[in-house]
Protein backbone atom coordinates (compact mmCIF):
# COMPACT_ATOMS: atom_id res chain seq x y z
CA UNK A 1 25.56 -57.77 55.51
CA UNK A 2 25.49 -56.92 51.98
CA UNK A 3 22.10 -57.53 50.36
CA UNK A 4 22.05 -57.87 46.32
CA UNK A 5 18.97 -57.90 46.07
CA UNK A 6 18.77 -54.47 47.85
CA UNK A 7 21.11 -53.06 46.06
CA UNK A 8 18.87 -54.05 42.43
CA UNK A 9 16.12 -51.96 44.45
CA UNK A 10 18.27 -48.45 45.35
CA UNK A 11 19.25 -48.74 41.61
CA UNK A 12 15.59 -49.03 40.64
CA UNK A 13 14.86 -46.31 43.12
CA UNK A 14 17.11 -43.95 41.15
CA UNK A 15 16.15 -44.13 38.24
CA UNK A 16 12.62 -43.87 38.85
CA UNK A 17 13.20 -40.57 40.43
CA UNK A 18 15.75 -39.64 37.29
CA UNK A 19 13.43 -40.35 35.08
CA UNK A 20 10.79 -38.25 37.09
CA UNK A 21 13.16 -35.37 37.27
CA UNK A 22 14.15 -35.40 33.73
CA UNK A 23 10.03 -35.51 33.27
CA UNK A 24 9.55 -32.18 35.41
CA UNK A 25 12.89 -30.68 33.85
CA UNK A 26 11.16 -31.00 30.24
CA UNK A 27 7.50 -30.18 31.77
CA UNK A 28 8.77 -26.90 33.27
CA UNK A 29 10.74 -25.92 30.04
CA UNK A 30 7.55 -26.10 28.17
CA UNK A 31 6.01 -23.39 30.63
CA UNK A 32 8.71 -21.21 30.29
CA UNK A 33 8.69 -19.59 26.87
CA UNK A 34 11.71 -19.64 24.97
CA UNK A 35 13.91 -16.43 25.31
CA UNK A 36 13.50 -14.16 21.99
CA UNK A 37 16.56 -13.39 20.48
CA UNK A 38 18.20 -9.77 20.13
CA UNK A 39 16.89 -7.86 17.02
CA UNK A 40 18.72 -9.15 13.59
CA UNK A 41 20.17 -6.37 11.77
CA UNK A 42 22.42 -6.05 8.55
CA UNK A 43 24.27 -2.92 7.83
CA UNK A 44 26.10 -2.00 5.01
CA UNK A 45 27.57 1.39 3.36
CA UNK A 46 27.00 2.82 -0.02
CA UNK A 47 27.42 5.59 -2.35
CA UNK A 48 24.87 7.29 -5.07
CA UNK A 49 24.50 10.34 -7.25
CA UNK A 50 21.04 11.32 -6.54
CA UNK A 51 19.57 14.39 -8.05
CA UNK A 52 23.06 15.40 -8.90
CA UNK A 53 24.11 15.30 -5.41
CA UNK A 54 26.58 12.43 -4.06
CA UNK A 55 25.35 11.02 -1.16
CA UNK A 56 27.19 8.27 0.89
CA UNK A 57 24.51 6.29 2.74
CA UNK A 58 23.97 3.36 5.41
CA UNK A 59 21.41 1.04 5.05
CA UNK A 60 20.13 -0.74 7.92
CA UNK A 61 18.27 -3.61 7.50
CA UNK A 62 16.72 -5.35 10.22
CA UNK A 63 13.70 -5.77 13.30
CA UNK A 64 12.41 -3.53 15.64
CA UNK A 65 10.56 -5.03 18.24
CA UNK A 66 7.52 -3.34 19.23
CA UNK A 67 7.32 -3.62 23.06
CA UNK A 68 4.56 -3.94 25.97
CA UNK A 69 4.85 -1.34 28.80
CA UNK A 70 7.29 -3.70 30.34
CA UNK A 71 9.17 -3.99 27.64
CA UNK A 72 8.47 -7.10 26.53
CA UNK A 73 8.67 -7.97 22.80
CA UNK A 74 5.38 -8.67 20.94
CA UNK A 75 6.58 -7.52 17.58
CA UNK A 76 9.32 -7.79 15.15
CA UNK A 77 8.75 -5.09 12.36
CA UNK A 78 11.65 -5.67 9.42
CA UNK A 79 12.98 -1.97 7.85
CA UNK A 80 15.11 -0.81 5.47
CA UNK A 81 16.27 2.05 6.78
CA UNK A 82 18.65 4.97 4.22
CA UNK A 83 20.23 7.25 6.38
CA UNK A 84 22.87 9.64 4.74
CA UNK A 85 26.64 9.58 6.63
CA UNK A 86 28.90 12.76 7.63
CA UNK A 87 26.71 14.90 8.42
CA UNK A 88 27.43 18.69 8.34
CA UNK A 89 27.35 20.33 11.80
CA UNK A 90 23.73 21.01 12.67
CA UNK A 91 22.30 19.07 9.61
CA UNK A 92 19.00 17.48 10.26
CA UNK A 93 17.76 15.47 7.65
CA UNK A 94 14.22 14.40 7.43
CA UNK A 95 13.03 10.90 7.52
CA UNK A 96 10.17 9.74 5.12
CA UNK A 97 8.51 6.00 6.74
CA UNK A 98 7.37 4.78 3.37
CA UNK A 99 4.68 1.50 3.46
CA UNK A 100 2.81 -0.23 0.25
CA UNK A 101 -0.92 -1.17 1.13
CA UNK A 102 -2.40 -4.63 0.71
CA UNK A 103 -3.40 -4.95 3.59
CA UNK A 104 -0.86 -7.46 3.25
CA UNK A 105 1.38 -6.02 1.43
CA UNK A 106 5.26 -5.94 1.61
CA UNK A 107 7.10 -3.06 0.57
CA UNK A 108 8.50 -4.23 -2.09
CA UNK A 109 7.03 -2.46 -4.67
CA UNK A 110 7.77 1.06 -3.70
CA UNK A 111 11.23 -0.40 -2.54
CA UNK A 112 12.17 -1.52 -5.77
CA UNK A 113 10.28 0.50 -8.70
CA UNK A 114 9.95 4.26 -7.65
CA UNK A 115 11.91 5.30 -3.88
CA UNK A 116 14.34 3.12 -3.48
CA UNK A 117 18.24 3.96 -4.95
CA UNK A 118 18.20 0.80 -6.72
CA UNK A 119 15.58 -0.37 -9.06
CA UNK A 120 13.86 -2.97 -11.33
CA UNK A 121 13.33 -2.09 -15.13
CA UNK A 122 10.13 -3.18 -16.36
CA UNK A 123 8.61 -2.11 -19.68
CA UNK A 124 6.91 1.41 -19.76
CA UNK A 125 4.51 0.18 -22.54
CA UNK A 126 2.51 -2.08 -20.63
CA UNK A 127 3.64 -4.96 -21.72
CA UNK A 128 4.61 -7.93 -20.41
CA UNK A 129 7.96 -8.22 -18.27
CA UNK A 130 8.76 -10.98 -19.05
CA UNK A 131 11.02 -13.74 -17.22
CA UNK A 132 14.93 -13.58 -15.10
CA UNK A 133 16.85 -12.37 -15.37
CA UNK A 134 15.38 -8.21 -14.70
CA UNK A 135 17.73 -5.97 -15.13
CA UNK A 136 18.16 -3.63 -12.01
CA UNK A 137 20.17 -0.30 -12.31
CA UNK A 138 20.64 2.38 -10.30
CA UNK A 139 18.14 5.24 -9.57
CA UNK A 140 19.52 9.11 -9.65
CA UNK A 141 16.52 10.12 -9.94
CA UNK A 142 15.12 8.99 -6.30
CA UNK A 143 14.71 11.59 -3.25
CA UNK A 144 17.21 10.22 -1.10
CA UNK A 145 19.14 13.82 -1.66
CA UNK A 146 16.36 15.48 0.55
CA UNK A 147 15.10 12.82 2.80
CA UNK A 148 16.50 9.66 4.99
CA UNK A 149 13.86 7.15 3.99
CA UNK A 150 12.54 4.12 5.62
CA UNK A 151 10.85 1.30 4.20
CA UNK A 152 8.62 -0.32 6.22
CA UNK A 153 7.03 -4.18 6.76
CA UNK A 154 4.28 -4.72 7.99
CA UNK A 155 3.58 -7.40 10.64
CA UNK A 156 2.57 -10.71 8.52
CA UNK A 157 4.53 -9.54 5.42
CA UNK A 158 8.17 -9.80 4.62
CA UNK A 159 10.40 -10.98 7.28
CA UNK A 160 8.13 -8.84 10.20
CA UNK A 161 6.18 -11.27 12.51
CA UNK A 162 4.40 -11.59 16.18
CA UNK A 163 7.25 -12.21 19.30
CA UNK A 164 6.41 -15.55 21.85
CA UNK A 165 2.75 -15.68 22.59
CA UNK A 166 1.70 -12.86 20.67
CA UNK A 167 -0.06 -14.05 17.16
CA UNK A 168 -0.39 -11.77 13.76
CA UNK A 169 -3.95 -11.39 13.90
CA UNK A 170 -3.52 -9.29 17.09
CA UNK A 171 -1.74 -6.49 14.56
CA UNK A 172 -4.25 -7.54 11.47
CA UNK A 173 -6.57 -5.14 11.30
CA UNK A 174 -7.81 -1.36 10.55
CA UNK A 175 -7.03 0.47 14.00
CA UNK A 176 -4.48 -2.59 15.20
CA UNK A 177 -2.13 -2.17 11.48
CA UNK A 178 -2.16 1.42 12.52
CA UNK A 179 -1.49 1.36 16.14
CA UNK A 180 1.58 -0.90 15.31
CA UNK A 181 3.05 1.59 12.39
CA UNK A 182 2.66 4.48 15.02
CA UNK A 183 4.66 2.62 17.33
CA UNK A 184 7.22 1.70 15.04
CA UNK A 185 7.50 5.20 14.26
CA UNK A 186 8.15 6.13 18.03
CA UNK A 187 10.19 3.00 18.62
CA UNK A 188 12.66 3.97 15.13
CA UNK A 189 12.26 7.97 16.03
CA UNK A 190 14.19 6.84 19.94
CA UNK A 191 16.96 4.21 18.45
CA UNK A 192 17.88 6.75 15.89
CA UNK A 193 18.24 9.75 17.88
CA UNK A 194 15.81 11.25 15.28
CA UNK A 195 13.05 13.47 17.20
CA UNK A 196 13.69 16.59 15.88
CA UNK A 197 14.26 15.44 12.22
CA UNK A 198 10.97 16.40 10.13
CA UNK A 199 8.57 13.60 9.43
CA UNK A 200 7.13 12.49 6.44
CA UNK A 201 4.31 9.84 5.46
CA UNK A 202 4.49 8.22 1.86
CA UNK A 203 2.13 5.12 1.39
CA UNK A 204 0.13 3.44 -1.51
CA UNK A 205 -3.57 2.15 -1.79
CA UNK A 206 -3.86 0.52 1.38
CA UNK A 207 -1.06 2.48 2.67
CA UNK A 208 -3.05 6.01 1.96
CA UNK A 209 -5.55 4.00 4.17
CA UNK A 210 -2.62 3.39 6.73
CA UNK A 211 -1.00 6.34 6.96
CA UNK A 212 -4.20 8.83 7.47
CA UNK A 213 -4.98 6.77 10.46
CA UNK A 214 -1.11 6.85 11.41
CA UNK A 215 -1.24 10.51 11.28
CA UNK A 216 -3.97 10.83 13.45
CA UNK A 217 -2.49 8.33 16.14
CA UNK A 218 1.02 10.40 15.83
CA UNK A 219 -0.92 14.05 15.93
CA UNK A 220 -3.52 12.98 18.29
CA UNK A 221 -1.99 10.66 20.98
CA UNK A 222 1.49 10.47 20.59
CA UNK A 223 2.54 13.98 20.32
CA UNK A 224 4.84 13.14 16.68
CA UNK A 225 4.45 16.10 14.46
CA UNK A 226 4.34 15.08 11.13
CA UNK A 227 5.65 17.78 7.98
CA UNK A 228 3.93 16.04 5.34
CA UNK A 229 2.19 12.93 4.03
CA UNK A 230 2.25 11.89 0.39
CA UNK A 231 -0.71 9.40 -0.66
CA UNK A 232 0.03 7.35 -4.09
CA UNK A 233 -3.23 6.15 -4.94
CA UNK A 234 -5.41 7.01 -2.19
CA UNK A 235 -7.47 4.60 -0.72
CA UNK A 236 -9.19 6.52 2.11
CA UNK A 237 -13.19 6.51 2.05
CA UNK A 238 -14.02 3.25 0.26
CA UNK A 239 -16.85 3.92 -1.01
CA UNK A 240 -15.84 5.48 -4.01
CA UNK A 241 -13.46 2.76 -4.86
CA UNK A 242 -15.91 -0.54 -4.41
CA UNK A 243 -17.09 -1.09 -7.81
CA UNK A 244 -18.51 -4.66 -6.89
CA UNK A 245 -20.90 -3.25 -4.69
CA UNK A 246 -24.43 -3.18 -6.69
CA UNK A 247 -26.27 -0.81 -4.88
CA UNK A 248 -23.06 1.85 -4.37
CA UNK A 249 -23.96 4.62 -6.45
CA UNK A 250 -21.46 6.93 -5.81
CA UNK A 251 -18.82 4.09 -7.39
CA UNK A 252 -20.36 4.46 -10.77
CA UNK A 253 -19.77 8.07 -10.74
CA UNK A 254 -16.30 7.87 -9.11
CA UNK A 255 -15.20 5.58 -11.89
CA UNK A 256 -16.57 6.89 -15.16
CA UNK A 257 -13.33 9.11 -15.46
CA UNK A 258 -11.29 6.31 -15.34
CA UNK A 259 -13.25 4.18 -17.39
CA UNK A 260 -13.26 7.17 -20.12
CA UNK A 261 -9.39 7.72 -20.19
CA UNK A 262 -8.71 3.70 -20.43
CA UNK A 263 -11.33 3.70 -23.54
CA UNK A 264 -9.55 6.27 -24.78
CA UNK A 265 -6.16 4.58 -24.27
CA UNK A 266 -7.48 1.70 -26.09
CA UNK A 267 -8.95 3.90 -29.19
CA UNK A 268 -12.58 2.93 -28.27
CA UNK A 269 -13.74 6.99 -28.05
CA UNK A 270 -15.22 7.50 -32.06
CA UNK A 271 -14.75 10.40 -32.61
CA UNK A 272 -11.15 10.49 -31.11
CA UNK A 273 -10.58 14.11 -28.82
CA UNK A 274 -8.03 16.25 -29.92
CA UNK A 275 -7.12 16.36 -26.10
CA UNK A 276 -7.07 14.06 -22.92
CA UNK A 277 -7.21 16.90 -20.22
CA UNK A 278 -10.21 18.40 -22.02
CA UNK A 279 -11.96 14.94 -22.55
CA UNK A 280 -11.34 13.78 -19.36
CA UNK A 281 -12.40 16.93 -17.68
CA UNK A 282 -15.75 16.30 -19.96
CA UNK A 283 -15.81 13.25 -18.09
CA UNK A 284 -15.95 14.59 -14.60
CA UNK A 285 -18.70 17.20 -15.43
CA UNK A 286 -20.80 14.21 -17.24
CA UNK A 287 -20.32 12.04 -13.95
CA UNK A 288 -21.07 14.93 -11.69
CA UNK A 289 -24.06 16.76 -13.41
CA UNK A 290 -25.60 14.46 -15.67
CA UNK A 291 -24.71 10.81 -14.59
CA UNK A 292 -25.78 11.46 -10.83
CA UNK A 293 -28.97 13.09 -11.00
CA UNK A 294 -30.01 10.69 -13.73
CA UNK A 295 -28.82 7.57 -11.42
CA UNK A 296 -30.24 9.10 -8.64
CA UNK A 297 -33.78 9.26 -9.56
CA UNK A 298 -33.96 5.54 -10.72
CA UNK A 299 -36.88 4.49 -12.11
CA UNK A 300 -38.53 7.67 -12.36
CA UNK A 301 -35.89 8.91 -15.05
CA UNK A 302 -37.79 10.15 -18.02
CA UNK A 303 -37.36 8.58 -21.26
CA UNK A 304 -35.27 10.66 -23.22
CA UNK A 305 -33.04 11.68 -20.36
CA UNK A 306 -32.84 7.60 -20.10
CA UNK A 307 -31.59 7.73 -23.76
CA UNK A 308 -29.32 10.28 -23.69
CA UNK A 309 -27.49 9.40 -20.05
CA UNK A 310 -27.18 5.56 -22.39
CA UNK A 311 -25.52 7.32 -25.45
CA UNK A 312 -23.31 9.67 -23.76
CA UNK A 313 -22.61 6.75 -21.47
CA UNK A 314 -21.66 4.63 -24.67
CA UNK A 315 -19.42 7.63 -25.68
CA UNK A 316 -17.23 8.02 -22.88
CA UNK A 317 -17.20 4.18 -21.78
CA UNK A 318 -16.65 3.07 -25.50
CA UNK A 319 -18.89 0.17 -24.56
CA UNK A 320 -21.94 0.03 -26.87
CA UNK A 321 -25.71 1.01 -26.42
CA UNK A 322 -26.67 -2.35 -25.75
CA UNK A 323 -24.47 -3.18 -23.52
CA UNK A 324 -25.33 -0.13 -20.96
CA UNK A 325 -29.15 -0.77 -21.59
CA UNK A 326 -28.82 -4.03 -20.35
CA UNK A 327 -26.51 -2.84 -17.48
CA UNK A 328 -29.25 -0.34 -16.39
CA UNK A 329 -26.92 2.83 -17.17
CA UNK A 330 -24.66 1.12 -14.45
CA UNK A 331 -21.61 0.31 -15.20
CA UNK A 332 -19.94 -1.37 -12.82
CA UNK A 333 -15.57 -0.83 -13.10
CA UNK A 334 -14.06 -4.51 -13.22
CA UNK A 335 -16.91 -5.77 -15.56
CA UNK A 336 -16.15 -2.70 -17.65
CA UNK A 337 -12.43 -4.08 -17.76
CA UNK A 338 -13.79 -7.63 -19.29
CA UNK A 339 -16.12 -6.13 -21.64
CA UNK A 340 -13.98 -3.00 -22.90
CA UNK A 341 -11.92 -5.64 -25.33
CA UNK A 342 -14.24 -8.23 -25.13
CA UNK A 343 -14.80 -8.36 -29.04
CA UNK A 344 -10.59 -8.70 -28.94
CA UNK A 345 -10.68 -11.82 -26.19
CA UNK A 346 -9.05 -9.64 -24.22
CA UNK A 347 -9.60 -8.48 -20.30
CA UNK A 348 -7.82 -4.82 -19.30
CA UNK A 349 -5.41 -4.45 -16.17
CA UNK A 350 -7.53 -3.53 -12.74
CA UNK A 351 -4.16 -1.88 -11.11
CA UNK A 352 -3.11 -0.68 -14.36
CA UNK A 353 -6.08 -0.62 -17.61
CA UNK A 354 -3.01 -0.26 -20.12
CA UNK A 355 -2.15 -3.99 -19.70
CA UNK A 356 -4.09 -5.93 -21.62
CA UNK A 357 -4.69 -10.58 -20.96
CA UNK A 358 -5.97 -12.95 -23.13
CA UNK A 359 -8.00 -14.72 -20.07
CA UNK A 360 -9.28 -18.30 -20.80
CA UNK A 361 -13.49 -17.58 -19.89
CA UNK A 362 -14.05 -14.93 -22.51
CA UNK A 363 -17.60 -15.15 -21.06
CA UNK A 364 -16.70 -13.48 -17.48
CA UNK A 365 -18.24 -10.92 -16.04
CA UNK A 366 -15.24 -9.70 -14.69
CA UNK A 367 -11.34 -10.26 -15.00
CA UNK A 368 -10.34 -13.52 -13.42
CA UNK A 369 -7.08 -12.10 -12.20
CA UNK A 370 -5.12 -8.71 -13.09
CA UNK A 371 -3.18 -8.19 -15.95
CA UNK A 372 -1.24 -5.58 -14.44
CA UNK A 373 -0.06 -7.51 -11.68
CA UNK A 374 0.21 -10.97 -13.29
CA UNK A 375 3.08 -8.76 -15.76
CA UNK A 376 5.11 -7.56 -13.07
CA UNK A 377 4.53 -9.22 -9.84
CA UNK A 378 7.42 -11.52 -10.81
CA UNK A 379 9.93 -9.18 -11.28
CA UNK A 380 9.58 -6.80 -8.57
CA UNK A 381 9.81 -10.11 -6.05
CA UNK A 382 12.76 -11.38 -8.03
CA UNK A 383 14.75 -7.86 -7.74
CA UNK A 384 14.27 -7.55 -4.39
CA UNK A 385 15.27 -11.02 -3.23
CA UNK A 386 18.39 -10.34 -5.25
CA UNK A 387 18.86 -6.69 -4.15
CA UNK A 388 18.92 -8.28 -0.46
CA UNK A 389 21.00 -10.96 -1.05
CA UNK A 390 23.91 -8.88 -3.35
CA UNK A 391 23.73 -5.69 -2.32
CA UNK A 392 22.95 -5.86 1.50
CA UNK A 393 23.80 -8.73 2.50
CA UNK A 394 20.91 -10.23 4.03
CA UNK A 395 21.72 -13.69 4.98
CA UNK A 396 18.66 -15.17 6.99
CA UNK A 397 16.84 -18.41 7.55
CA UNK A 398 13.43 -17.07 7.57
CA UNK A 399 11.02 -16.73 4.36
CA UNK A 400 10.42 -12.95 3.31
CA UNK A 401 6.51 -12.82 2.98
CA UNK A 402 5.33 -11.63 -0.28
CA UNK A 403 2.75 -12.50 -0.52
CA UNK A 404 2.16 -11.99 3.10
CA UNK A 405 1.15 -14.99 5.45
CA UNK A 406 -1.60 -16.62 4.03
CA UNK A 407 -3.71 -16.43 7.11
CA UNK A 408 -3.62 -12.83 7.35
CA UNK A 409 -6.72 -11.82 4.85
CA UNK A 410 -8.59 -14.11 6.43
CA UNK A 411 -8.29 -12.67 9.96
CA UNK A 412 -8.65 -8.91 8.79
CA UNK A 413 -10.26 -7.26 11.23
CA UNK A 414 -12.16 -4.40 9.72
CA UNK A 415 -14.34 -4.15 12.65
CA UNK A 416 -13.59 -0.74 14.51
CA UNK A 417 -15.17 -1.06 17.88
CA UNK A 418 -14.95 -3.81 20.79
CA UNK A 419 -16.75 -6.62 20.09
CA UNK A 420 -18.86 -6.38 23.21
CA UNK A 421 -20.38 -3.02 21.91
CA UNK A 422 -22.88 -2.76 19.02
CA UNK A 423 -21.34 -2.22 15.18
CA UNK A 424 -22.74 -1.61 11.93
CA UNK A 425 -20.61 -2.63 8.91
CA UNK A 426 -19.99 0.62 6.60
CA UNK A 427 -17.44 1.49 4.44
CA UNK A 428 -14.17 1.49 5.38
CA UNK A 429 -13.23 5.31 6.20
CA UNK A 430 -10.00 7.22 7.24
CA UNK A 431 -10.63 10.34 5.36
CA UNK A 432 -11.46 11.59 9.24
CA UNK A 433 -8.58 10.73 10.51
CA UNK A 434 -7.20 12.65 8.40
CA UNK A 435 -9.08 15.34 8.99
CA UNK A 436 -8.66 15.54 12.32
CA UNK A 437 -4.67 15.36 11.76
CA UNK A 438 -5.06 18.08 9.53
CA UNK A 439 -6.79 20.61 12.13
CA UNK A 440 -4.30 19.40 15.10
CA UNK A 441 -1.18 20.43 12.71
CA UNK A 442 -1.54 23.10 11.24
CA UNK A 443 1.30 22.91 9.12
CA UNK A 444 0.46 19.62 7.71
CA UNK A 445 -0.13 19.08 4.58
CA UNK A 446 -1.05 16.40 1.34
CA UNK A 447 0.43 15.29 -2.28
CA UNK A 448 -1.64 12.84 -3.66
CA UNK A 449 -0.70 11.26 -6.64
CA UNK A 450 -2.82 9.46 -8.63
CA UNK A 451 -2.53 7.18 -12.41
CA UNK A 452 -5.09 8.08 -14.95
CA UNK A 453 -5.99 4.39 -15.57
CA UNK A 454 -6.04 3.43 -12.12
CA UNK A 455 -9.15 0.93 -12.05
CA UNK A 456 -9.11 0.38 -8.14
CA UNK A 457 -8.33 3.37 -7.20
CA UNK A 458 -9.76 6.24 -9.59
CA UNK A 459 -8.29 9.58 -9.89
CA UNK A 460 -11.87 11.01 -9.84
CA UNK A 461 -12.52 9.40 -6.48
CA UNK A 462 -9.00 10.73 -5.14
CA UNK A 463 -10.34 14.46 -5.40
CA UNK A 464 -14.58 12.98 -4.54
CA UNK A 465 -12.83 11.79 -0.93
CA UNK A 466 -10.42 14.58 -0.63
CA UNK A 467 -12.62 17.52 -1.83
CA UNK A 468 -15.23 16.93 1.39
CA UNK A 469 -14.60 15.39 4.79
CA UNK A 470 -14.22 19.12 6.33
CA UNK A 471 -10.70 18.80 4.42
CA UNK A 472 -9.62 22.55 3.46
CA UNK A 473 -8.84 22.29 -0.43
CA UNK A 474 -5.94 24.34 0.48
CA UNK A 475 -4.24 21.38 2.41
CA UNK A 476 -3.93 19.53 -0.46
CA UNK A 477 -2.28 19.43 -3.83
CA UNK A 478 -3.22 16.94 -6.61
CA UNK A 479 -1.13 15.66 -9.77
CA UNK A 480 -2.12 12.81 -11.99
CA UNK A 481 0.15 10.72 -13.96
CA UNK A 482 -0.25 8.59 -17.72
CA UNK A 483 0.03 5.02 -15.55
CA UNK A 484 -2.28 3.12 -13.30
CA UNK A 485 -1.92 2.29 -9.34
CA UNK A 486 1.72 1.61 -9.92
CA UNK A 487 2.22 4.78 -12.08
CA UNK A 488 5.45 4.24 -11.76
CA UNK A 489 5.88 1.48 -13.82
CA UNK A 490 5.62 4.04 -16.45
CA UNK A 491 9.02 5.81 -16.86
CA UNK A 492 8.10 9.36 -17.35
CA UNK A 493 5.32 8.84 -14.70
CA UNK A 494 8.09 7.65 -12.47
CA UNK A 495 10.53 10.11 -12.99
CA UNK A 496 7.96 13.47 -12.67
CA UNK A 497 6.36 10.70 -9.33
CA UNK A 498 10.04 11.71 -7.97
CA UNK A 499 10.89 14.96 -8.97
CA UNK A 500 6.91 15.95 -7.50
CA UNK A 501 7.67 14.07 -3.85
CA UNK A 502 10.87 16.30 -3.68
CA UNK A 503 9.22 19.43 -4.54
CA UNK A 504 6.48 18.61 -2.15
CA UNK A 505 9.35 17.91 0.41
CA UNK A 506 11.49 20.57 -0.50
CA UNK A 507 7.83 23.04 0.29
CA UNK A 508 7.21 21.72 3.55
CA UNK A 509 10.41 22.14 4.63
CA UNK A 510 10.74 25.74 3.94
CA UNK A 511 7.47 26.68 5.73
């Protein structure tokens, strides 16, 4: 016989157990990671005059995923890749992985104001750029007539982030940032069908820092031959380029140069030299033989030698006696760039001492923030956004980084050994690196370029870092441009930037 009240209790039954099952359904789906999606790419076709030479081009625009042993993703790296079409039987073009520094830097400003065929105009004067809209043009004048070229993102910074359970700060650091950019390069060298294409290196600041330790990764471990690596603004031995540091002595001597040309920029040198070269070069032997020594012995400095390291000091700073007396003949480079102007209420540029801000503590030590930077930053992110959107296409739902994820300074790992063995904090350092990449290729060799009023990376300490580190001088070739860290934001220091890179390319290749 039919029971209802039975019946009310299998119906209860069932959907207890539903409702358990539907529990365990949504349990397990939380233990099973979601499945990463194929790389997104965007491709597009184009055509440019470059050097003279029409050149139809692809750009590729997407991830690479950087992959465990068993292949599963733990990176998505974001590139724009230029790779010239119709190729001539048995051409092989070189490929040039290009990366700004930071760390934490996109590479936008490379993209879009020196190596890239398109780019943003700012003004070459120094002065402000303004607001929207920038005017971006073509530009002949870029290398892309020798070299396939590759712009790179680091992990944290545009659209390039850490796959499923991975997490940026595994790739944030000095030996992790490099072990990822080597494996891009491996990873992009296989998808391309490009190992026998020559290689080339171009990064900035950080990405001098970078690519030393890249070339030493590729030489050392990987078995990549590189042709050539081009450093714009060198960052490589710190040291020299830590101005904030009291007790770093070699900084003061590193920057003086620097310091000198941006006083001289700014008509503080009385009397005014007939010549920059010659002045500058005064510089350097001041730093080197005078400055040093004088530094060096401290207190027991005599008096007159005190008084005449504080007047020629005075001369070639364009700061005044005072002033260096009460700075202990050490003149640290960012307060020089608040006091240089002071008497005008104005603080000089730190990436670039030709800009020039009218900061609201005129009683700073130091520049609050960077003129340089606060006149262009704008413009290069507001090109580029529009450069991906109109001219490639780039239709994404995910924030380009720039600046880069805001945890990513913070979780820097500088550190260069495990944390279970013992470590004492120095300066940062790949100038061995690249040393050692140097003696494994022989055939490998350096352009640096570096801006005259570069005030965090000096010219002087460019040739300081380069000049020692067991680095043959041969190996390397300097040239040195009227700009700052960006020199290219200057348009005859972009141009000659350009025309020096393809020379330099255009040399390695016929060795």
């Amino acid at each position: 016989m039919f029971s209802h009240k039975l019946f009310q209790g299998s119906l209860l039954t069932l959907a207890i157990f539903a409702i358990a099952n539907i529990q365990a359904a949504a349990e397990s789906a939380d233990a099973v990671p979601a499945k990463i999606p194929e790389p997104t790419t965007f491709v597009s076709d184009h055509s440019g005059r470059f050097n003279g030479q029409r050149i139809d081009y692809r750009v590729t625009a997407g991830e690479t995923y950087l992959r465990e042993l068993d292949g599963a993703p733990k990176a998505s790296i974001f590139s724009f890749s230029y790779r010239k079409n119709n190729l001539q039987t048995d051409e092989v073009r070189p490929v040039t992985f290009i990366w700004n520094g930071g760390p934490g830097s996109s590479s936008t400003l490379l993209h879009m104001g020196s190596f890239g065929p398109k780019r943003v105009v700012v003004p070459t004067d120094a002065s402000h750029a303004g607001t929207a809209p920038y005017p971006i043009i073509e530009a002949p004048e870029t290398i892309l007539d020798v070299t396939d070229l590759v712009f790179i993102d680091p992990v944290g910074t545009g659209f390039s982030r850490a796959l499923g359970d991975h997490e940026g700060k595994e790739f944030w650091g000095l030996k992790e940032d490099a072990k990822s950019m080597a494996e891009f390069i491996r990873t992009w060298l296989t998808d391309n069908g490009a190992w026998n294409s020559p290689r080339f290196l171009l990064g900035e600041s950080f990405g001098t820092t970078r690519a030393a330790a890249v070339a030493n990764l590729l030489e050392g471990e990987m078995s990549i031959s590189l042709n050539g690596i081009i450093f714009v603004s060198q960052a490589l031995d710190y040291q020299g380029s830590t101005p904030y540091v009291r007790d770093n002595l070699i900084s003061h001597i590193t920057y003086l140069p620097t310091m000198a040309a941006t006083a001289l920029y700014h008509n503080k040198i009385q009397p005014r030299p007939a010549n920059q070269q010659d002045f500058l070069q005064q510089a350097r032997r001041f730093a080197t033989d005078e400055l040093l020594p004088a530094l060096f012995k401290g207190t027991a400095i005599t008096s007159s030698e005190h008084d005449h390291i504080r007047d020629r000091l005075a001369y070639f700073t364009g700061l005044s006696p005072e002033y260096i007396e009460r700075a202990r003949l050490r003149v640290q480079g960012w307060r020089f760039a608040k006091e240089l102007l002071r008497d005008q209420g104005l603080a000089v540029g730190l990436l670039d001492a030709r800009y020039t801000e009218d900061e609201i503590d005129d009683l700073g030590a130091a520049p609050a923030r960077d003129a340089a930077s606060d006149a262009i930053s704008s413009a290069f992110k507001a090109a580029l956004m529009d450069y991906m959107h109109s001219d490639l296409g780039i239709a994404w739902n995910r924030l380009y980084l720039d600046p880069a994820d805001p945890d990513l300074n913070d979780n820097w790992r500088w550190r260069t050994t495990d944390d279970d063995q013992a470590w004492e904090p120095m300066f940062v350092n790949t100038a061995r690196d690249l040393a050692s990449a140097l003696r494994i290729n022989p055939g490998l060799n350096v352009f640096v370029a570096a801006g005259y009023f570069d005030l965090v990376t000096p010219f002087f300490d460019a040739e300081y870092t380069l000049n020692r580190h067991d680095i043959n001088a041969d190996r390397v070739q300097f040239k040195y441009y009227q700009g700052g860290h960006m020199m290219y934001v200057n348009e005859p220091s972009r141009t000659q930037l350009l025309q020096d890179s393809r020379d330099f390319i255009l040399q390695q290749l016929a060795r």
